[in-house]
PDB file of N, CA and C in Angstrom:
ATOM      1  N   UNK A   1       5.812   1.821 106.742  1.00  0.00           N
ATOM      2  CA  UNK A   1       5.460   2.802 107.744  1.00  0.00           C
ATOM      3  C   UNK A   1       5.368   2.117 109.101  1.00  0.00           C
ATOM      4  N   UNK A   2       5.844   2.899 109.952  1.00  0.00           N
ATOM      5  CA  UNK A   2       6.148   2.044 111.185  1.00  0.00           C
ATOM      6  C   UNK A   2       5.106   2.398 112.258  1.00  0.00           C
ATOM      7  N   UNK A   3       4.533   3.945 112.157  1.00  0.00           N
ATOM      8  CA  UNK A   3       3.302   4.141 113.077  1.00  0.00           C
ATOM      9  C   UNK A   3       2.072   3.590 113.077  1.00  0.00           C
ATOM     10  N   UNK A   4       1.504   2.508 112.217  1.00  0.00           N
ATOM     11  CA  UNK A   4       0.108   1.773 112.320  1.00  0.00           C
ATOM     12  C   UNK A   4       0.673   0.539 112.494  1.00  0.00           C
ATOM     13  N   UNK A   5      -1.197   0.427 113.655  1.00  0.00           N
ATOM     14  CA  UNK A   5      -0.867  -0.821 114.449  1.00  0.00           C
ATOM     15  C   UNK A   5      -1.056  -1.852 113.447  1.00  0.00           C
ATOM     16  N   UNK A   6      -0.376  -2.866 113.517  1.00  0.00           N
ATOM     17  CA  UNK A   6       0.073  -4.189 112.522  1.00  0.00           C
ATOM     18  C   UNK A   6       0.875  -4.079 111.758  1.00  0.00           C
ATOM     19  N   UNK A   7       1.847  -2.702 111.852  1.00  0.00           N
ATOM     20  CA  UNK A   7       3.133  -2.626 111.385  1.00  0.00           C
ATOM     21  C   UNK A   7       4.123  -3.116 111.899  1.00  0.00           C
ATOM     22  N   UNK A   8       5.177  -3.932 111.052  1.00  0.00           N
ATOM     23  CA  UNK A   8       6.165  -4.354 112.074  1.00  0.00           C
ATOM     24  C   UNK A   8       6.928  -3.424 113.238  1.00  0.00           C
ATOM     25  N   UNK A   9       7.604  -2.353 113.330  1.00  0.00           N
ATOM     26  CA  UNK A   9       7.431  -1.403 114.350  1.00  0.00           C
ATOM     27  C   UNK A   9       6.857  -1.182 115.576  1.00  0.00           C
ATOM     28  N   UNK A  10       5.351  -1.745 115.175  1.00  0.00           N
ATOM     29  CA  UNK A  10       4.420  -1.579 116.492  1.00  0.00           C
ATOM     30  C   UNK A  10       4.283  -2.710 116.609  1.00  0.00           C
ATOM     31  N   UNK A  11       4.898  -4.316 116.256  1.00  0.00           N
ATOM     32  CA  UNK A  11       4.592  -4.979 117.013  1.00  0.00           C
ATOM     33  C   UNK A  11       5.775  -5.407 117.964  1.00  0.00           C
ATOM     34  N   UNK A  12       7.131  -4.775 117.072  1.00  0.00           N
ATOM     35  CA  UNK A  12       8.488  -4.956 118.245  1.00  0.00           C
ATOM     36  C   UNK A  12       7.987  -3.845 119.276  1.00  0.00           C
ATOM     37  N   UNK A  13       7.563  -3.036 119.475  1.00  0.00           N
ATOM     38  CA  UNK A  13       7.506  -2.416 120.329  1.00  0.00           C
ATOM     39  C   UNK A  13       6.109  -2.755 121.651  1.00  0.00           C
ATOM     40  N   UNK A  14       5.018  -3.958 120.885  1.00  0.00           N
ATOM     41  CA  UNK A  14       4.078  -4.442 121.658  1.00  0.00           C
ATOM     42  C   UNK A  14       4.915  -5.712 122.658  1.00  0.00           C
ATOM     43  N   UNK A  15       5.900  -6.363 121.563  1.00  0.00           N
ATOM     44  CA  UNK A  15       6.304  -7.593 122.346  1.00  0.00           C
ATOM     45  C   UNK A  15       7.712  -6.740 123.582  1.00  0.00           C
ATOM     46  N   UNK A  16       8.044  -6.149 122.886  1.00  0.00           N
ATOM     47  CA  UNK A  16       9.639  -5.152 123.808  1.00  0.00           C
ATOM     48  C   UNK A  16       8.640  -4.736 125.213  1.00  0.00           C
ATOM     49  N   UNK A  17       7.219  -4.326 125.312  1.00  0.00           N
ATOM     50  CA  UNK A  17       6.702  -4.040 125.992  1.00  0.00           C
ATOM     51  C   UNK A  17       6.095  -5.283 126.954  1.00  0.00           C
ATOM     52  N   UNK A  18       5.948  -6.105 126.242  1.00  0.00           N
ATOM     53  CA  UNK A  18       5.230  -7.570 127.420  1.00  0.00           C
ATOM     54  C   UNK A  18       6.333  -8.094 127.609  1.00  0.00           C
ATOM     55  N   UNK A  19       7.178  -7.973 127.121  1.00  0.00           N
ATOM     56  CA  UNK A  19       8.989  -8.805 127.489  1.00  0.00           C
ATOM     57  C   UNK A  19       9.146  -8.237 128.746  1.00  0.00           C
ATOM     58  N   UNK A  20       8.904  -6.563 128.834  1.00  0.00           N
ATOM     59  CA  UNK A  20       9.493  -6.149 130.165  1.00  0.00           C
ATOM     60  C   UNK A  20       8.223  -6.016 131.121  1.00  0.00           C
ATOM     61  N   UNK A  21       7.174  -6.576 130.798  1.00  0.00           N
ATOM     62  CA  UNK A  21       6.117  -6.444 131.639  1.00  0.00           C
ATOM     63  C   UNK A  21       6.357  -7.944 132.482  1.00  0.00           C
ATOM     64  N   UNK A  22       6.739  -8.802 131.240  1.00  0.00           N
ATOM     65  CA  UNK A  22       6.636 -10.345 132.452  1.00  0.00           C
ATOM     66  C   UNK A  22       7.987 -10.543 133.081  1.00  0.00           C
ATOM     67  N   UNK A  23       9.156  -9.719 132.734  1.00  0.00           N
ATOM     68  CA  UNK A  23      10.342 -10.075 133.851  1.00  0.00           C
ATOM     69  C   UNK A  23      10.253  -9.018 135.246  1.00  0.00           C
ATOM     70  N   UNK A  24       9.690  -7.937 134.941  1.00  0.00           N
ATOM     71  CA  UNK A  24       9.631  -7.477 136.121  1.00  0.00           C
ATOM     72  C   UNK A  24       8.688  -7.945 136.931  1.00  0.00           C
ATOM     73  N   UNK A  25       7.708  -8.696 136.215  1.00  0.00           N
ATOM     74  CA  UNK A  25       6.801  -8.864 137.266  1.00  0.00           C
ATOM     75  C   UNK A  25       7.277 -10.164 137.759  1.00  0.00           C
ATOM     76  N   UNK A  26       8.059 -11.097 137.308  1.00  0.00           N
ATOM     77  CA  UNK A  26       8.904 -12.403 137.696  1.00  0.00           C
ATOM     78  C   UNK A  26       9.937 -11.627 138.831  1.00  0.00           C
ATOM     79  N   UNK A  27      10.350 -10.308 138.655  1.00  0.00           N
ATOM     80  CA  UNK A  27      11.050  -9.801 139.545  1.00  0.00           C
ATOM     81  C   UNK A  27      10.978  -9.534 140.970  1.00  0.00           C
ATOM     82  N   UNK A  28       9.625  -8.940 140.411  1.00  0.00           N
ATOM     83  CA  UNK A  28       8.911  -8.242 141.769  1.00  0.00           C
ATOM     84  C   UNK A  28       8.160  -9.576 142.607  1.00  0.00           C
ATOM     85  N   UNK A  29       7.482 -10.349 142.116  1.00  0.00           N
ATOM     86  CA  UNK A  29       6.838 -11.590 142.763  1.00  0.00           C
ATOM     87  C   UNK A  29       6.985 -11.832 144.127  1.00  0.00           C
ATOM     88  N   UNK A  30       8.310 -12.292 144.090  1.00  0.00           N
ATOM     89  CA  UNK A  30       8.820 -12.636 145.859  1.00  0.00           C
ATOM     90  C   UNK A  30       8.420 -11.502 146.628  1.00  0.00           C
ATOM     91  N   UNK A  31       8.419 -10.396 146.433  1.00  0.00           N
ATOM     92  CA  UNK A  31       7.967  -9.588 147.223  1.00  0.00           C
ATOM     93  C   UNK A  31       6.596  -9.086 148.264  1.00  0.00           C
ATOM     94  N   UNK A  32       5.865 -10.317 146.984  1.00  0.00           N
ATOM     95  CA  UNK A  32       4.342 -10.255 147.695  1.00  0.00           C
ATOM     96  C   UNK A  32       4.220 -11.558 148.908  1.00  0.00           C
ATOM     97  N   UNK A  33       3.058 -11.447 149.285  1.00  0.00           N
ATOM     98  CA  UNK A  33       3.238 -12.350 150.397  1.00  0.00           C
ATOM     99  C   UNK A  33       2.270 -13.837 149.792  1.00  0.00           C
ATOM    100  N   UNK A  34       1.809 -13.403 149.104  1.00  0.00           N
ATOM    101  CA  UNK A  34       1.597 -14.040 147.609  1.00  0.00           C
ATOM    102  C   UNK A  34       1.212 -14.050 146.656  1.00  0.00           C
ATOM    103  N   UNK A  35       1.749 -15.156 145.890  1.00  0.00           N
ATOM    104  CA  UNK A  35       1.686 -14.392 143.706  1.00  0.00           C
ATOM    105  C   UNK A  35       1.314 -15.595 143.335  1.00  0.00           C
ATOM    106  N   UNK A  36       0.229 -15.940 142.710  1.00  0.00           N
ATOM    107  CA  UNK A  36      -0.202 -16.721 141.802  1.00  0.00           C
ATOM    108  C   UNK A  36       0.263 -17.342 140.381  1.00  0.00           C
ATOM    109  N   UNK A  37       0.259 -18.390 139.839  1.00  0.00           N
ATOM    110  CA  UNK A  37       0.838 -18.305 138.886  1.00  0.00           C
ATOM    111  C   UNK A  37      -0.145 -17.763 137.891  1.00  0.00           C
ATOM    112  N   UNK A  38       0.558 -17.394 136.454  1.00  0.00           N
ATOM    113  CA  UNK A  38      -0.116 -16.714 135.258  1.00  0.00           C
ATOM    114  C   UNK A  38      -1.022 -15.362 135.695  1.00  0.00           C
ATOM    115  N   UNK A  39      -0.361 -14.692 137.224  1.00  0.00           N
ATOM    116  CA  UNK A  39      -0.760 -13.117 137.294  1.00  0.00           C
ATOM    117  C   UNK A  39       0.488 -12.085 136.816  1.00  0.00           C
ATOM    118  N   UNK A  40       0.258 -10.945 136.017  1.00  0.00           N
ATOM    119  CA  UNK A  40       1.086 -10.287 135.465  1.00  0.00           C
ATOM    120  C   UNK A  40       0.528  -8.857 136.351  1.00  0.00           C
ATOM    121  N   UNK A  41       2.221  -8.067 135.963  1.00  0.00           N
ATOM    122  CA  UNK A  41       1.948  -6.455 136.174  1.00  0.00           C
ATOM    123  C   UNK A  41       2.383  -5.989 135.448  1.00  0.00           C
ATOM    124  N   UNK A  42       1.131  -4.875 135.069  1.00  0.00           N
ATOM    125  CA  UNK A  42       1.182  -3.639 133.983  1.00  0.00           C
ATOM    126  C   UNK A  42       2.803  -2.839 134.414  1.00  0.00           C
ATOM    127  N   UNK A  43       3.835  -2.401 134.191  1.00  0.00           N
ATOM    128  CA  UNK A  43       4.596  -1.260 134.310  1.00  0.00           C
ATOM    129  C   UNK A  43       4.239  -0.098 133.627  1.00  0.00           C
ATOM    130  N   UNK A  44       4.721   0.957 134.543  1.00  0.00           N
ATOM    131  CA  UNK A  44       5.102   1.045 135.540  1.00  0.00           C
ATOM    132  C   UNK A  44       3.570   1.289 136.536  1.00  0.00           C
ATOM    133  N   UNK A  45       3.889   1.025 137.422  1.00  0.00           N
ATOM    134  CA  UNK A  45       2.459   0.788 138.832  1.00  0.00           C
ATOM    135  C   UNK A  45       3.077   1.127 140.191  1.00  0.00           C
ATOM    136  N   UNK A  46       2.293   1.891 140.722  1.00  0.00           N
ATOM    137  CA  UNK A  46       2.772   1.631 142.220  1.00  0.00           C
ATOM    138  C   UNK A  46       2.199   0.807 143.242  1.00  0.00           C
ATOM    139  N   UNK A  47       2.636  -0.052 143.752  1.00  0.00           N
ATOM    140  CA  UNK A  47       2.330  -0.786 144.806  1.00  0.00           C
ATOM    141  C   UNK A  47       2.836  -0.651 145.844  1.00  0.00           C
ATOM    142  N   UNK A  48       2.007  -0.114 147.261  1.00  0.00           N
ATOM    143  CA  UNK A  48       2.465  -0.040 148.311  1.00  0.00           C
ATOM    144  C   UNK A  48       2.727  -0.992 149.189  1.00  0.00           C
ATOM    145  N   UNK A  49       3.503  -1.523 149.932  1.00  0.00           N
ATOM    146  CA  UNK A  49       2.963  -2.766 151.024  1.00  0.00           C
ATOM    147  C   UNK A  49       2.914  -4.103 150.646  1.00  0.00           C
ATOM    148  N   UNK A  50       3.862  -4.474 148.954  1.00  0.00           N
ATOM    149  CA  UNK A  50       3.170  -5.852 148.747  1.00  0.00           C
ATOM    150  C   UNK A  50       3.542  -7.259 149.709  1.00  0.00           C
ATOM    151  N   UNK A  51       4.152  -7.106 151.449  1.00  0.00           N
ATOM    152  CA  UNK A  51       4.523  -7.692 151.492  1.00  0.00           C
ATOM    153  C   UNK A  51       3.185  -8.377 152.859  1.00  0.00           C
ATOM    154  N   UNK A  52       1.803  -7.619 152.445  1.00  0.00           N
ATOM    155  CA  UNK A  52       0.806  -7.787 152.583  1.00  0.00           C
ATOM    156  C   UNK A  52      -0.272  -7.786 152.097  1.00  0.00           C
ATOM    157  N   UNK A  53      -0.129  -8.166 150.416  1.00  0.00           N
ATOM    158  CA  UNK A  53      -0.776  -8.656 149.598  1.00  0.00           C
ATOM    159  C   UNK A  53      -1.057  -9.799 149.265  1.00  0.00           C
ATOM    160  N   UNK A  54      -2.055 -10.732 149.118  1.00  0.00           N
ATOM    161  CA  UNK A  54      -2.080 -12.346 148.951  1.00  0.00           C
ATOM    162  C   UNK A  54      -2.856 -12.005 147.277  1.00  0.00           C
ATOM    163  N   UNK A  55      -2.040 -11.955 146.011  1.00  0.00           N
ATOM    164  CA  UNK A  55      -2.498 -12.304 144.859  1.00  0.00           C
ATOM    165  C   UNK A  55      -2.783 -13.284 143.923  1.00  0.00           C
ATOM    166  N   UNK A  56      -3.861 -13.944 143.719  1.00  0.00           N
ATOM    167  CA  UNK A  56      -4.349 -15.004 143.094  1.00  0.00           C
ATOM    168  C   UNK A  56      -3.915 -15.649 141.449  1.00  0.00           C
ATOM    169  N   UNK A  57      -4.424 -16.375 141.083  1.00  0.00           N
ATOM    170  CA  UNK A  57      -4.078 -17.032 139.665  1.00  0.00           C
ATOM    171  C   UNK A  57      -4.358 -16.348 139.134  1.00  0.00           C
ATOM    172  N   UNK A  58      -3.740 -15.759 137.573  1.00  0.00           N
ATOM    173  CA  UNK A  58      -4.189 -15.409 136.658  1.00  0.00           C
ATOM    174  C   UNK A  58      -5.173 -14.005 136.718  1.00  0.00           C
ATOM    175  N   UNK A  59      -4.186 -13.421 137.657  1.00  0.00           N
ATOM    176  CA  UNK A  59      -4.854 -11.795 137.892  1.00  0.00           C
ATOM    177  C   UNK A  59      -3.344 -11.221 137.285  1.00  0.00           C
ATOM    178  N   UNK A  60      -4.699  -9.895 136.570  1.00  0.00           N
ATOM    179  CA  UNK A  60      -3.450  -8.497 135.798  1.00  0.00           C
ATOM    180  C   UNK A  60      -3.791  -7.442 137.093  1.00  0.00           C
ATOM    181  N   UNK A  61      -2.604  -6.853 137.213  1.00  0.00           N
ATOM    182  CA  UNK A  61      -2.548  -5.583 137.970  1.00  0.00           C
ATOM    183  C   UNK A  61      -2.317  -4.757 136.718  1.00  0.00           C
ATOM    184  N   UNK A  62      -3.047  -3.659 136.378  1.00  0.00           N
ATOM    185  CA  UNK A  62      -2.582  -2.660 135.558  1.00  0.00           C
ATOM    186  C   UNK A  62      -2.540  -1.300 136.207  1.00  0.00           C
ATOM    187  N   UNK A  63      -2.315  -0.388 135.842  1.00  0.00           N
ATOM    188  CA  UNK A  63      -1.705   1.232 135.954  1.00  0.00           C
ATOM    189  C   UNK A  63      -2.995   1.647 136.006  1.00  0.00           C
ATOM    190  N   UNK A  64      -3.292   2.441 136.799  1.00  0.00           N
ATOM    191  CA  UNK A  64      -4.294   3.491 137.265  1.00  0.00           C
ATOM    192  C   UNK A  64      -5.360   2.830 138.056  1.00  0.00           C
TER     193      UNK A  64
END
């Protein structure tokens, strides 16, 4: 069964989910005016302006 969590199912779909959480946020990076290393972003998020943001080590941006 693929719908409970610690099923294989839900965990390709936990890692398919942090796979595209840490390249976009490797994506988006340059964009800030600065990015810390080991800070991640939740997708999808809106960020306005990051090119007046100074973001620190090991900070999560998440959604809402």
């Amino acid at each position: 069964m693929t719908g409970f969590p610690g099923s294989l199912g839900h965990k390709a779909v936990k890692l398919s989910k942090q796979f595209c959480d840490k390249l976009l946020t490797w994506l988006v990076a340059g964009a800030f005016a600065e990015f810390g290393p080991r800070t991640s972003i939740e997708f999808p998020c809106r960020i306005d302006m990051p090119e007046r943001i100074h973001v620190g080590s090991g900070v999560f941006i998440g959604r809402g």
